[in-house]
PDB file of N, CA and C in Angstrom:
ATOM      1  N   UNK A   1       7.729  33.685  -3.760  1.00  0.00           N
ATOM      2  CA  UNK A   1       7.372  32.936  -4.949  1.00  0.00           C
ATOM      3  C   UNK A   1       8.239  31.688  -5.087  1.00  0.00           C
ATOM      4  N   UNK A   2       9.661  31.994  -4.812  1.00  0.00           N
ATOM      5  CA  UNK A   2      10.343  30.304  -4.935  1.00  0.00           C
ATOM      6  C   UNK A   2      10.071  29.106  -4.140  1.00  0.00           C
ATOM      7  N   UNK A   3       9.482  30.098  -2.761  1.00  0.00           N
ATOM      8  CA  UNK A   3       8.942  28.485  -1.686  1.00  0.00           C
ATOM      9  C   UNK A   3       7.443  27.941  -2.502  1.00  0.00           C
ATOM     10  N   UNK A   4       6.804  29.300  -3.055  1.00  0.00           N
ATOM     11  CA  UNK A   4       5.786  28.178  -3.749  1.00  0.00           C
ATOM     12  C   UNK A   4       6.007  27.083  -4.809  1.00  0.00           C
ATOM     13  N   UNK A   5       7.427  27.840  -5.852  1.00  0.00           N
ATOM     14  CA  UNK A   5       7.439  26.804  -7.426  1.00  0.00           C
ATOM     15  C   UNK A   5       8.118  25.806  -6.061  1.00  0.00           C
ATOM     16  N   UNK A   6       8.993  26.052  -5.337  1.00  0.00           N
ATOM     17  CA  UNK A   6       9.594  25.025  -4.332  1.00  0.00           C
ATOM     18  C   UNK A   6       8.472  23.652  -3.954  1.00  0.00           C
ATOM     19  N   UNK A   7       7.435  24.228  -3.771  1.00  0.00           N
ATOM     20  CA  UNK A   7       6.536  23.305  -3.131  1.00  0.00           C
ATOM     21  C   UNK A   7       5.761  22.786  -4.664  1.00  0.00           C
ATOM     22  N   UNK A   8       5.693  23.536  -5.505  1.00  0.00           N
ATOM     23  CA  UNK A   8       4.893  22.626  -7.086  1.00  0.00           C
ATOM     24  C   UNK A   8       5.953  21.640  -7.551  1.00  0.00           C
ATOM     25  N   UNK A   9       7.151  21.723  -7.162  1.00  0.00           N
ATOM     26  CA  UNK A   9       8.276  20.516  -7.668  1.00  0.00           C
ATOM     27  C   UNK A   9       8.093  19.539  -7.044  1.00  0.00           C
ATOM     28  N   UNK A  10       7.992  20.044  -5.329  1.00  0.00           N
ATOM     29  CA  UNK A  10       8.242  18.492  -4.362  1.00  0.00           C
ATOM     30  C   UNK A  10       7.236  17.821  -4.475  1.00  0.00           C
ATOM     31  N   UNK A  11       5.697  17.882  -5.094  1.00  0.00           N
ATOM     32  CA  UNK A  11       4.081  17.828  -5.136  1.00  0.00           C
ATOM     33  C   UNK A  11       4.569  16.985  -6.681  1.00  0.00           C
ATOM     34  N   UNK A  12       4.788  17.594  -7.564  1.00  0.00           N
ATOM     35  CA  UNK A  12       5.209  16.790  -8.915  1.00  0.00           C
ATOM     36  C   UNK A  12       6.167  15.534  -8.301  1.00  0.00           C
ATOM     37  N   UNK A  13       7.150  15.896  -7.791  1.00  0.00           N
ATOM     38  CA  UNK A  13       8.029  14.635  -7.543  1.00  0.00           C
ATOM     39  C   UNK A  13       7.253  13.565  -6.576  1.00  0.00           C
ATOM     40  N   UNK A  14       6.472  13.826  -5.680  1.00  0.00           N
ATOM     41  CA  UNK A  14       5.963  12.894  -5.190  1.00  0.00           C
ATOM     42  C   UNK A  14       5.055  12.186  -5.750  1.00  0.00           C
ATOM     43  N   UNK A  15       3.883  12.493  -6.682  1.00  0.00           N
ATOM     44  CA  UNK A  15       3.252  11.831  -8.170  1.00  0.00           C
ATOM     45  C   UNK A  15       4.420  10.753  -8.819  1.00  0.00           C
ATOM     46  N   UNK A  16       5.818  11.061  -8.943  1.00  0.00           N
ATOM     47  CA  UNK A  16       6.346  10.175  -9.865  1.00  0.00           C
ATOM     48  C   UNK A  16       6.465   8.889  -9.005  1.00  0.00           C
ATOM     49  N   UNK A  17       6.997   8.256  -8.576  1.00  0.00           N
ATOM     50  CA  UNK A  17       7.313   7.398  -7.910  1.00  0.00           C
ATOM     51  C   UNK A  17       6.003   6.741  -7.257  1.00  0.00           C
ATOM     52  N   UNK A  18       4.909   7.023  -6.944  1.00  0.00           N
ATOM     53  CA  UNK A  18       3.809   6.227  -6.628  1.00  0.00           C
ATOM     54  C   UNK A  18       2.888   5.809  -8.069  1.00  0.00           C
ATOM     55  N   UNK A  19       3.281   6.255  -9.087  1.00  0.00           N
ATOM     56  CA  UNK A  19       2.308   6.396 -10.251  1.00  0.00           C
ATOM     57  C   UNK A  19       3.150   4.905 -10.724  1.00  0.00           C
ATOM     58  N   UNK A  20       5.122   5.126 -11.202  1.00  0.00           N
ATOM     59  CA  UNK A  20       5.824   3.984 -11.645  1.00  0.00           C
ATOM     60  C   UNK A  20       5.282   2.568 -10.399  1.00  0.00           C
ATOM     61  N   UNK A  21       5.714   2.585  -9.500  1.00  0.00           N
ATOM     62  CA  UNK A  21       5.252   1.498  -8.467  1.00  0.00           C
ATOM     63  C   UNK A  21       4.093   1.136  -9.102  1.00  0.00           C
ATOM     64  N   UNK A  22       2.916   1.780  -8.854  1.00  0.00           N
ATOM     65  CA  UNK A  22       1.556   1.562  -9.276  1.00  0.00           C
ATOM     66  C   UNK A  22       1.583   0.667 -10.417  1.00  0.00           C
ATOM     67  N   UNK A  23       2.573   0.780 -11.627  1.00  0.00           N
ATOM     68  CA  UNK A  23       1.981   0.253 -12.462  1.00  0.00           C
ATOM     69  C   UNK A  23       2.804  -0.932 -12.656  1.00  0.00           C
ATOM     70  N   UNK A  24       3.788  -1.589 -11.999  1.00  0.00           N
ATOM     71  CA  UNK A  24       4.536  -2.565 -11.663  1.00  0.00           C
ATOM     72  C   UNK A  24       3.512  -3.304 -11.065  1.00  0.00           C
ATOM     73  N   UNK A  25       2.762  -3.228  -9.994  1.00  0.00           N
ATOM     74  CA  UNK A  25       1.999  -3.526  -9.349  1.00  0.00           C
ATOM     75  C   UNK A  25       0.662  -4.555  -9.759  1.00  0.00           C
ATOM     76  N   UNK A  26       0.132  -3.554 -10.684  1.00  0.00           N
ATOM     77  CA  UNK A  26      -1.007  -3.794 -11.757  1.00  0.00           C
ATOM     78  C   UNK A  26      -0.914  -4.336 -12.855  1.00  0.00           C
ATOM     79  N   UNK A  27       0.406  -4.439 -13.665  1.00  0.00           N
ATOM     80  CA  UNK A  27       0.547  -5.164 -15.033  1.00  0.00           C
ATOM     81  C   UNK A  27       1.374  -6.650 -14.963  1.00  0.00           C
ATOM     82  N   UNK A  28       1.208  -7.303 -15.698  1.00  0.00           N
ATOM     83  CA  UNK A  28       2.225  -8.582 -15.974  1.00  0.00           C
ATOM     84  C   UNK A  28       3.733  -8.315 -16.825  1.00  0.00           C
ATOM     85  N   UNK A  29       3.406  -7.596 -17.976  1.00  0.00           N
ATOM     86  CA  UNK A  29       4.249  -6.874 -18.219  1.00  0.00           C
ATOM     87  C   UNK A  29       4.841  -6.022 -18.087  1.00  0.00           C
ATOM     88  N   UNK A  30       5.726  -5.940 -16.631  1.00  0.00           N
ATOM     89  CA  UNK A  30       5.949  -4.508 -15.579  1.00  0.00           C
ATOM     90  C   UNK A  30       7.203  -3.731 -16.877  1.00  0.00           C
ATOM     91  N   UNK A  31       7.918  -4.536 -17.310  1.00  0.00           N
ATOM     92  CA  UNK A  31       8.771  -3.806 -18.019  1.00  0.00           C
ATOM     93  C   UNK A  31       8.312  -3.194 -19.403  1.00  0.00           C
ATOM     94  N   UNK A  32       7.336  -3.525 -20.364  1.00  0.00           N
ATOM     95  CA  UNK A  32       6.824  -2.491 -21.480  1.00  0.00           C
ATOM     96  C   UNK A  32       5.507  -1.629 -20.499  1.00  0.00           C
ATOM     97  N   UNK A  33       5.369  -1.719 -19.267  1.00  0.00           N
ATOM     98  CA  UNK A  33       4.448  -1.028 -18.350  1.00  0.00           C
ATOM     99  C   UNK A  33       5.247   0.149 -18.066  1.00  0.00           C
ATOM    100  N   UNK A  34       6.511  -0.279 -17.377  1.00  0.00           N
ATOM    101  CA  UNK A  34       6.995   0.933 -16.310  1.00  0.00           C
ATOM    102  C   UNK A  34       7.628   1.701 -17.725  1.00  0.00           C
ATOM    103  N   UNK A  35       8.315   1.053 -18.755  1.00  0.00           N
ATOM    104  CA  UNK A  35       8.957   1.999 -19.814  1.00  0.00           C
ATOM    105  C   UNK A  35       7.615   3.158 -20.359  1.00  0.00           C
ATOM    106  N   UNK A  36       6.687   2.594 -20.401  1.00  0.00           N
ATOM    107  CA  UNK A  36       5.779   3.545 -20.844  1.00  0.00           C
ATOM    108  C   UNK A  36       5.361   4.423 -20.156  1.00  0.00           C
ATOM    109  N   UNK A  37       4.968   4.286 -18.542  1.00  0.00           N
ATOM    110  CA  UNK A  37       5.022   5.552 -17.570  1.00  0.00           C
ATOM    111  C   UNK A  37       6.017   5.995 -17.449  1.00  0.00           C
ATOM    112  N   UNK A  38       7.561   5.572 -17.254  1.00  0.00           N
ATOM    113  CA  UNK A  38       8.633   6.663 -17.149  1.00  0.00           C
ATOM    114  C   UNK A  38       8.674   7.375 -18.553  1.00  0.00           C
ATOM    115  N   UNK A  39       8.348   6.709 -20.100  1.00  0.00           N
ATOM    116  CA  UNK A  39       8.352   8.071 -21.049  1.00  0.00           C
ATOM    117  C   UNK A  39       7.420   8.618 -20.957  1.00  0.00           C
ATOM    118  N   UNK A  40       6.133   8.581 -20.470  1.00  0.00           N
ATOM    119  CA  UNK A  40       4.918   9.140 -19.856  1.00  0.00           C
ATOM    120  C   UNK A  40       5.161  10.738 -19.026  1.00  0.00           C
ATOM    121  N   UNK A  41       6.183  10.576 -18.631  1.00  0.00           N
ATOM    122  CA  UNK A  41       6.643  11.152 -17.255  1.00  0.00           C
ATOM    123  C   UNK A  41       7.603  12.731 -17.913  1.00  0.00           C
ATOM    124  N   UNK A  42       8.334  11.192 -19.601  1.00  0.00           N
ATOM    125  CA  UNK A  42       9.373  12.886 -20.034  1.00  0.00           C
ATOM    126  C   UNK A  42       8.310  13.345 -20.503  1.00  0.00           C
ATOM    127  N   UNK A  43       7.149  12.689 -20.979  1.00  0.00           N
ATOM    128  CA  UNK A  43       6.503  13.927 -22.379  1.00  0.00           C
ATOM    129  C   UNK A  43       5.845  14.909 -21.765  1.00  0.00           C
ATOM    130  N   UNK A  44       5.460  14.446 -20.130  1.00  0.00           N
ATOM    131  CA  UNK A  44       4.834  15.601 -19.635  1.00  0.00           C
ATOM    132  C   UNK A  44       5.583  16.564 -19.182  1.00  0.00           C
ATOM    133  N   UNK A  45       6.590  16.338 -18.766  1.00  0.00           N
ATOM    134  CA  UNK A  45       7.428  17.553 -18.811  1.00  0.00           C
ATOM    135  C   UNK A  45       7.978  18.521 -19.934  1.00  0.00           C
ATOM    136  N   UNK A  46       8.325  17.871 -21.246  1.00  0.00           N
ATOM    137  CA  UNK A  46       8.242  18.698 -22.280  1.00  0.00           C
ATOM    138  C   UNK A  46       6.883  19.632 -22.754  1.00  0.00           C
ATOM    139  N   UNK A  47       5.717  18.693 -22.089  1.00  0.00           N
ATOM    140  CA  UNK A  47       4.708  19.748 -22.276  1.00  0.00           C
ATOM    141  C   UNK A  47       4.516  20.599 -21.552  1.00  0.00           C
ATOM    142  N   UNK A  48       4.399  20.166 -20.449  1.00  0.00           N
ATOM    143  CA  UNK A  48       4.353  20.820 -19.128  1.00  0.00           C
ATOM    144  C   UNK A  48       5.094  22.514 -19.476  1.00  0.00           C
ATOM    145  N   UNK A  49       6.625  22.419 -19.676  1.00  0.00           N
ATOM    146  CA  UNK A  49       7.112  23.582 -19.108  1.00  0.00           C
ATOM    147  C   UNK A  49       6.630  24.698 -20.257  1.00  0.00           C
ATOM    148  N   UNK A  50       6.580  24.560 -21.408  1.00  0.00           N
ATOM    149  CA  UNK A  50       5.375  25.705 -22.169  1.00  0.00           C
ATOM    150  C   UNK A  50       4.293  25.896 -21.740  1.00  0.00           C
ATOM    151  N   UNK A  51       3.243  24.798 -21.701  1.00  0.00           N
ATOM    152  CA  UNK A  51       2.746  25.541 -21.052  1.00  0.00           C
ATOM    153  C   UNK A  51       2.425  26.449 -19.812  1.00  0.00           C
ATOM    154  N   UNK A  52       3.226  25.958 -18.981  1.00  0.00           N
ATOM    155  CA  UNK A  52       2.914  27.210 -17.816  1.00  0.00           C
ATOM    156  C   UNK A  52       3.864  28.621 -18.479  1.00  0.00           C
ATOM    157  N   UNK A  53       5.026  28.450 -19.010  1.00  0.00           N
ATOM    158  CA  UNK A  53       5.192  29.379 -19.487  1.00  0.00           C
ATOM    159  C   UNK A  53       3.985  30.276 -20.365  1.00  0.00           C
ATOM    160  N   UNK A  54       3.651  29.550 -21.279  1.00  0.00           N
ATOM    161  CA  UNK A  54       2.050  30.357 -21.898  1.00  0.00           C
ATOM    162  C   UNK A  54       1.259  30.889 -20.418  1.00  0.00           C
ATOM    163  N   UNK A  55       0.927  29.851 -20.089  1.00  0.00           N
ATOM    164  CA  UNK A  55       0.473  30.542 -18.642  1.00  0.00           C
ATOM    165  C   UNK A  55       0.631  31.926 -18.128  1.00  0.00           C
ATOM    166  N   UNK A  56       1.767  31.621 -17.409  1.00  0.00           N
ATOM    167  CA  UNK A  56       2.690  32.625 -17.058  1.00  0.00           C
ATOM    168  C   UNK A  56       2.538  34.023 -17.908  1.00  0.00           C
ATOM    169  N   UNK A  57       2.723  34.064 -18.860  1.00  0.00           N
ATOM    170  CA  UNK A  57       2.440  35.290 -19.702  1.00  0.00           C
ATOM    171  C   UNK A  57       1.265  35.439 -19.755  1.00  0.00           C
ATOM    172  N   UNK A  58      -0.184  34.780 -19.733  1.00  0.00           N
ATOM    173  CA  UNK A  58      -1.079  35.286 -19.884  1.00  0.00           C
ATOM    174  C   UNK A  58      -1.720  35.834 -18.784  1.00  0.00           C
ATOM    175  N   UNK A  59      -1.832  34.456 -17.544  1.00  0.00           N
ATOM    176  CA  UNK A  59      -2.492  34.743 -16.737  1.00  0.00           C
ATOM    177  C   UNK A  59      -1.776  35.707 -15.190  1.00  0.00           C
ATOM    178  N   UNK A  60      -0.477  35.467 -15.319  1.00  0.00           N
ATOM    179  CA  UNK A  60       0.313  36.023 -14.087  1.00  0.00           C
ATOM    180  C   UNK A  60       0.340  34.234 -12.929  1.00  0.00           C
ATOM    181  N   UNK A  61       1.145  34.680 -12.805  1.00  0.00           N
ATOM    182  CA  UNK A  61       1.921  33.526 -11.480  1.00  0.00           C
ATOM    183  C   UNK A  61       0.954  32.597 -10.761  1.00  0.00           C
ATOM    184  N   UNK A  62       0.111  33.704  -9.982  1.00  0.00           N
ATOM    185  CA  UNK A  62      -0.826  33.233  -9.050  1.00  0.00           C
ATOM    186  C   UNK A  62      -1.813  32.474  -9.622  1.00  0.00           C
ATOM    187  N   UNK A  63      -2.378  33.111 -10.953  1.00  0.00           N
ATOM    188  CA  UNK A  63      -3.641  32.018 -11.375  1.00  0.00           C
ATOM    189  C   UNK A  63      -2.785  30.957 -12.021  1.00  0.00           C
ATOM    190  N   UNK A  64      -1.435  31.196 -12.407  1.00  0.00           N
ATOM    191  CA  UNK A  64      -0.749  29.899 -13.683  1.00  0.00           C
ATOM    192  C   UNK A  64      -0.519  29.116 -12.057  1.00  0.00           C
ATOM    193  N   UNK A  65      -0.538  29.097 -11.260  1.00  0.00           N
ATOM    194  CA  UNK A  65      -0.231  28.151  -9.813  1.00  0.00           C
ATOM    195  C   UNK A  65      -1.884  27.425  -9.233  1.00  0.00           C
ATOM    196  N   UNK A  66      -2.768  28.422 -10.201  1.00  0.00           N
ATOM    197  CA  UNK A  66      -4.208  27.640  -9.563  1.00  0.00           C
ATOM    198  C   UNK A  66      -4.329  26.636 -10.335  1.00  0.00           C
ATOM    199  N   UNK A  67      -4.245  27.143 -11.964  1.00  0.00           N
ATOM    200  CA  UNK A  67      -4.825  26.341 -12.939  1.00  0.00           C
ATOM    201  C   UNK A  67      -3.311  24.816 -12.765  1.00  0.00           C
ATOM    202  N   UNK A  68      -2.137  24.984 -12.384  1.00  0.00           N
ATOM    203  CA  UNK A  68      -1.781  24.013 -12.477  1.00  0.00           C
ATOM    204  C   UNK A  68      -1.819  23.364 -11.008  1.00  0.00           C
ATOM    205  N   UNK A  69      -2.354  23.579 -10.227  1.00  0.00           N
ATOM    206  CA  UNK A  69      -2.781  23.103  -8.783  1.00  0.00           C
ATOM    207  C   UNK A  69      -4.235  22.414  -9.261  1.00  0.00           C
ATOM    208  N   UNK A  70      -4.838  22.921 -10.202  1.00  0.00           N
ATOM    209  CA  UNK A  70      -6.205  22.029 -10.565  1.00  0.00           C
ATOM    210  C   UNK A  70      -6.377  20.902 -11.316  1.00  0.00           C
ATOM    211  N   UNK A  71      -4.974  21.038 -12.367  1.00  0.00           N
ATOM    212  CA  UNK A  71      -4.518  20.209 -13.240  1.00  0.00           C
ATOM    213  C   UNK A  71      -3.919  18.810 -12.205  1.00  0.00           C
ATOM    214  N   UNK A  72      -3.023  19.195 -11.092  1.00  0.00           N
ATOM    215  CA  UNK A  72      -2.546  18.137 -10.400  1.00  0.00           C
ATOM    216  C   UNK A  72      -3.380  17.148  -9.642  1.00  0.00           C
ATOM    217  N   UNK A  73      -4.836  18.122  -8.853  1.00  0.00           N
ATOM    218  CA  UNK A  73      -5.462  17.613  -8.481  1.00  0.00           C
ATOM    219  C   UNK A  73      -6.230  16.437  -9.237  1.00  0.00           C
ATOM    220  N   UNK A  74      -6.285  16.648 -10.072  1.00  0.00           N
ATOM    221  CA  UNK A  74      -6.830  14.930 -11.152  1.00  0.00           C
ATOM    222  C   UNK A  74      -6.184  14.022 -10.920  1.00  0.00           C
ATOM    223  N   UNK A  75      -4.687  14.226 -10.710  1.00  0.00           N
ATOM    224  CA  UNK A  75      -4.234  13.027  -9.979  1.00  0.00           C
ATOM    225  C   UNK A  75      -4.095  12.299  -8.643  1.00  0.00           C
ATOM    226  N   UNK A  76      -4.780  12.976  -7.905  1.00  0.00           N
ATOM    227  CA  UNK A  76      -5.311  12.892  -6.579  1.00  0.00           C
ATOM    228  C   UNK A  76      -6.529  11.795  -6.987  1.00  0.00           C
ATOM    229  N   UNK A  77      -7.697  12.550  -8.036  1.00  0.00           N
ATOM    230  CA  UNK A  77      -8.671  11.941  -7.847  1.00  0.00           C
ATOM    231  C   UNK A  77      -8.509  10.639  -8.551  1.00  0.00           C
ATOM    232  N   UNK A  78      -7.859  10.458  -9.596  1.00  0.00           N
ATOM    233  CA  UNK A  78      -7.596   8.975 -10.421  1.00  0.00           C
ATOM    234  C   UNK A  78      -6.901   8.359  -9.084  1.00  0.00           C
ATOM    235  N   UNK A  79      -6.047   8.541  -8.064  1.00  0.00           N
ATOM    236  CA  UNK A  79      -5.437   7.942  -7.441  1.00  0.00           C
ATOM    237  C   UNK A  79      -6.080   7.197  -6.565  1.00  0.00           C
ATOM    238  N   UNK A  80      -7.311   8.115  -6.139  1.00  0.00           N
ATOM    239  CA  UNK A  80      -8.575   7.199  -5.368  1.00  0.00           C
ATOM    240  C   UNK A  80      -9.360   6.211  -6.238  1.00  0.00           C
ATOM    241  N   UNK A  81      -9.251   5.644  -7.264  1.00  0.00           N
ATOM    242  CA  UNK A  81      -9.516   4.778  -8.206  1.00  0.00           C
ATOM    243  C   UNK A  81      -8.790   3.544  -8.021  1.00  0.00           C
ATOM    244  N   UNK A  82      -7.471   3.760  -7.359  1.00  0.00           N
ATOM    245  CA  UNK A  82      -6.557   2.250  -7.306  1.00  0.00           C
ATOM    246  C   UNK A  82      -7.294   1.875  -6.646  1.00  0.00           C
ATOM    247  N   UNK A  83      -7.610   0.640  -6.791  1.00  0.00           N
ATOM    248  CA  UNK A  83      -7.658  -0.646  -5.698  1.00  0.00           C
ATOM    249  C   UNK A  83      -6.836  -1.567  -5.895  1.00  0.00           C
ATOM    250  N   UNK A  84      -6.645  -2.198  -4.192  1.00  0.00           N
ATOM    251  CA  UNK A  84      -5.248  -3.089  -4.517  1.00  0.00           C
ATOM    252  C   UNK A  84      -5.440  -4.266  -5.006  1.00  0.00           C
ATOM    253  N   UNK A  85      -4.608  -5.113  -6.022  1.00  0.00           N
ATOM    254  CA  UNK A  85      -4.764  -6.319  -6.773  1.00  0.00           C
ATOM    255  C   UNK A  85      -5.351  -7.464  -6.587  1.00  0.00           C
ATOM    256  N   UNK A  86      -5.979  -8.509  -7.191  1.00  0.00           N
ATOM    257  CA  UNK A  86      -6.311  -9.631  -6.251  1.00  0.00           C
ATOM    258  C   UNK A  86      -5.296 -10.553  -5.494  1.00  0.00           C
ATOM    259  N   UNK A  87      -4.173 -10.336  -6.263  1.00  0.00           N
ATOM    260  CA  UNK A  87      -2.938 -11.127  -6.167  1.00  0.00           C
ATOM    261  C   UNK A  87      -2.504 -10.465  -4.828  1.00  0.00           C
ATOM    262  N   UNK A  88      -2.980  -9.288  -3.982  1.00  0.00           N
ATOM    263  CA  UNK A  88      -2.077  -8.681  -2.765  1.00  0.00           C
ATOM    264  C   UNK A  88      -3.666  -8.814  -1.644  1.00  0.00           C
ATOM    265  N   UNK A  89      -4.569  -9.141  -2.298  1.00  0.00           N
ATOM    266  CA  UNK A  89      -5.891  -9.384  -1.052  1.00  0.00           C
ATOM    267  C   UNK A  89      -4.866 -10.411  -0.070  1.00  0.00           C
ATOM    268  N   UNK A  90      -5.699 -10.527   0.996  1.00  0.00           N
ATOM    269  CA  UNK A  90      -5.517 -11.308   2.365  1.00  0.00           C
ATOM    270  C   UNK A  90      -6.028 -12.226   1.859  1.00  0.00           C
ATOM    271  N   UNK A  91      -6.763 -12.708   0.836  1.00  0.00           N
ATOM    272  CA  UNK A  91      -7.269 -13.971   0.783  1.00  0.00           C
ATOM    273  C   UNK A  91      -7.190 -14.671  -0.745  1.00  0.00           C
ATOM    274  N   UNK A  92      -5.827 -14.046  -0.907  1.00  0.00           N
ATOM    275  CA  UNK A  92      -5.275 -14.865  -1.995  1.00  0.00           C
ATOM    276  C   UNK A  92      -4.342 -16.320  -1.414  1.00  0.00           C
ATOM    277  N   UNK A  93      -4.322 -16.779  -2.190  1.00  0.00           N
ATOM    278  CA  UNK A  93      -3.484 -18.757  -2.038  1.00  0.00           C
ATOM    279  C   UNK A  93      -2.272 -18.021  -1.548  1.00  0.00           C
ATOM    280  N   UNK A  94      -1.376 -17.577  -2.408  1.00  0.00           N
ATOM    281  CA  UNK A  94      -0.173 -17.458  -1.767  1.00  0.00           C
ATOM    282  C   UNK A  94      -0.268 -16.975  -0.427  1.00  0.00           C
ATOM    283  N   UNK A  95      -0.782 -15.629   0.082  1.00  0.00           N
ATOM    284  CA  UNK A  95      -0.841 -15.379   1.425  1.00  0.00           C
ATOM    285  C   UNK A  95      -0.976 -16.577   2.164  1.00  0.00           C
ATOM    286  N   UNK A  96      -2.724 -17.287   1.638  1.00  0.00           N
ATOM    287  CA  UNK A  96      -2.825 -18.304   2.414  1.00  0.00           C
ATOM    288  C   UNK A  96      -2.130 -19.674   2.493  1.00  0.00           C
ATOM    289  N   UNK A  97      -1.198 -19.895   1.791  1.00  0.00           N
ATOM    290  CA  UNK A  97      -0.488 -20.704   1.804  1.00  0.00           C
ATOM    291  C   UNK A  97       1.374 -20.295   2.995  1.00  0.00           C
ATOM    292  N   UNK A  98       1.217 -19.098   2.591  1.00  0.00           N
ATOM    293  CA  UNK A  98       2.561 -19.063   3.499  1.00  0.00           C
ATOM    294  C   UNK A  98       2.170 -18.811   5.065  1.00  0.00           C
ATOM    295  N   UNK A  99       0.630 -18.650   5.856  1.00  0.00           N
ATOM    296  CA  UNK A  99       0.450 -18.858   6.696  1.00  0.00           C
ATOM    297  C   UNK A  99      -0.268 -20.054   7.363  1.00  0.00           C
ATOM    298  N   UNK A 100      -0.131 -20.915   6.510  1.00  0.00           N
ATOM    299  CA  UNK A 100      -0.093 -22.549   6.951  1.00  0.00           C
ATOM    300  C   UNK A 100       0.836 -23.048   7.915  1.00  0.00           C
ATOM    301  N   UNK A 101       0.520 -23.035   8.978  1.00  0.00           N
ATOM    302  CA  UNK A 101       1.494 -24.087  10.124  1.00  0.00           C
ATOM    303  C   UNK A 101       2.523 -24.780   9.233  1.00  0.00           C
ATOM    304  N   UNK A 102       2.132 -25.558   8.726  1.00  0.00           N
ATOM    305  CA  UNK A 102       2.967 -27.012   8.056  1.00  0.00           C
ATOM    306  C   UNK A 102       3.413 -26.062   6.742  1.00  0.00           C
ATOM    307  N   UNK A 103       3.407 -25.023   6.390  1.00  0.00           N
ATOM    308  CA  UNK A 103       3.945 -24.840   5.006  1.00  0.00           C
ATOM    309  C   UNK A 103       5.330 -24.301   5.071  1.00  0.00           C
ATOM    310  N   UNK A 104       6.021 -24.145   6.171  1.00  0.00           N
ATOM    311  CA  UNK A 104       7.584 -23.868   6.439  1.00  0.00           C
ATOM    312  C   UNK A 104       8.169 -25.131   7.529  1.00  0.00           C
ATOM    313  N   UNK A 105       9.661 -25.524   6.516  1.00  0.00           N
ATOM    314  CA  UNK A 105       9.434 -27.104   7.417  1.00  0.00           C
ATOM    315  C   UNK A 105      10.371 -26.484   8.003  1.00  0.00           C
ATOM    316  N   UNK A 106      10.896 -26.628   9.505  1.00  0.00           N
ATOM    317  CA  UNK A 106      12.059 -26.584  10.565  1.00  0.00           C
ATOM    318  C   UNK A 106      13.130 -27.577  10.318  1.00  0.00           C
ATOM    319  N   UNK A 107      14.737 -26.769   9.942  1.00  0.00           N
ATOM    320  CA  UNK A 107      15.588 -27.993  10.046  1.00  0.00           C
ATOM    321  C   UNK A 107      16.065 -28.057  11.281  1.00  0.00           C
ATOM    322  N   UNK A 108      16.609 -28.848  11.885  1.00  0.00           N
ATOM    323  CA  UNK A 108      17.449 -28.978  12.625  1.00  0.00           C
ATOM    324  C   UNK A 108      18.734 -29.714  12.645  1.00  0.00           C
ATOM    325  N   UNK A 109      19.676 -28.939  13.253  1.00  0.00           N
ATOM    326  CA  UNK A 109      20.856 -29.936  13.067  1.00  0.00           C
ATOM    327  C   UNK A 109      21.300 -30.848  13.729  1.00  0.00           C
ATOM    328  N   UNK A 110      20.600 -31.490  14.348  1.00  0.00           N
ATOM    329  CA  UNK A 110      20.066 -32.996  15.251  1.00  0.00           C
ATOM    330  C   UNK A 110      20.053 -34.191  13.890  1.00  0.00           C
ATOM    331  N   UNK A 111      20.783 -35.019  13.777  1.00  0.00           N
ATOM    332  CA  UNK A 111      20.029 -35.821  12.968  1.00  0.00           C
ATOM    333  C   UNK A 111      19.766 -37.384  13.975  1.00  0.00           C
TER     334      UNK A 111
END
C-alpha cells in the first residue's frame, strides 16, 4: 500500500509544476496568474486530504485510489486542451525576426 500512496504523491507532484509553468506561459499577468494557481494548489490540498480520508472510511483504500485516480485523470484530459501560444508559433515576428541573416550584426575587433 505505501508504493501505491508513494506513486499518488509523485503523480500529484508532477501536475504541480506543469500546471504553474502553464499559466506563466498563457497570461500577461504571470504574477496575479501564478499567485492564483500556487493558492489554487494549497486549497486543494486542504480539500483534498478529508476527503480521501471520508473516502477512506467509506469506501476502503482500493476504491478511495480509483475514485481519486479518476479525479486526477481530468487533468490529463484539460491538459490535452493546451495549445501552445501565438507568441511561441514558428511563425511569429520575433522568431522570425531573430532568424534573419542581417538581424545579428558581427563585431570584430579589426577596426
Amino acid at each position: 500500500m505505501n508504493s501505491v500512496l508513494l506513486g499518488a504523491g509523485l503523480g500529484n507532484s508532477l501536475i504541480y509544476l506543469p500546471s504553474v509553468v502553464i499559466v506563466g506561459v498563457y497570461f500577461e499577468r504571470r504574477a496575479l496568474t501564478t499567485g492564483i494557481a500556487v493558492c489554487g494548489s494549497g486549497v486543494g490540498t486542504i480539500v483534498f486530504a478529508p476527503l480521501v480520508d471520508y473516502l477512506l472510511t467509506v469506501y476502503g483504500w482500493r476504491s478511495t485510489l480509483l475514485i481519486e485516480a479518476g479525479l486526477l485523470l481530468n487533468c490529463c484530459v484539460s491538459a490535452a486542451f493546451y495549445l501552445p501560444p501565438a507568441s511561441l508559433s514558428s511563425t511569429s515576428s520575433v522568431s522570425a525576426e531573430l532568424h534573419k541573416p542581417n538581424s545579428v550584426r558581427h563585431y570584430s575587433r579589426r577596426r
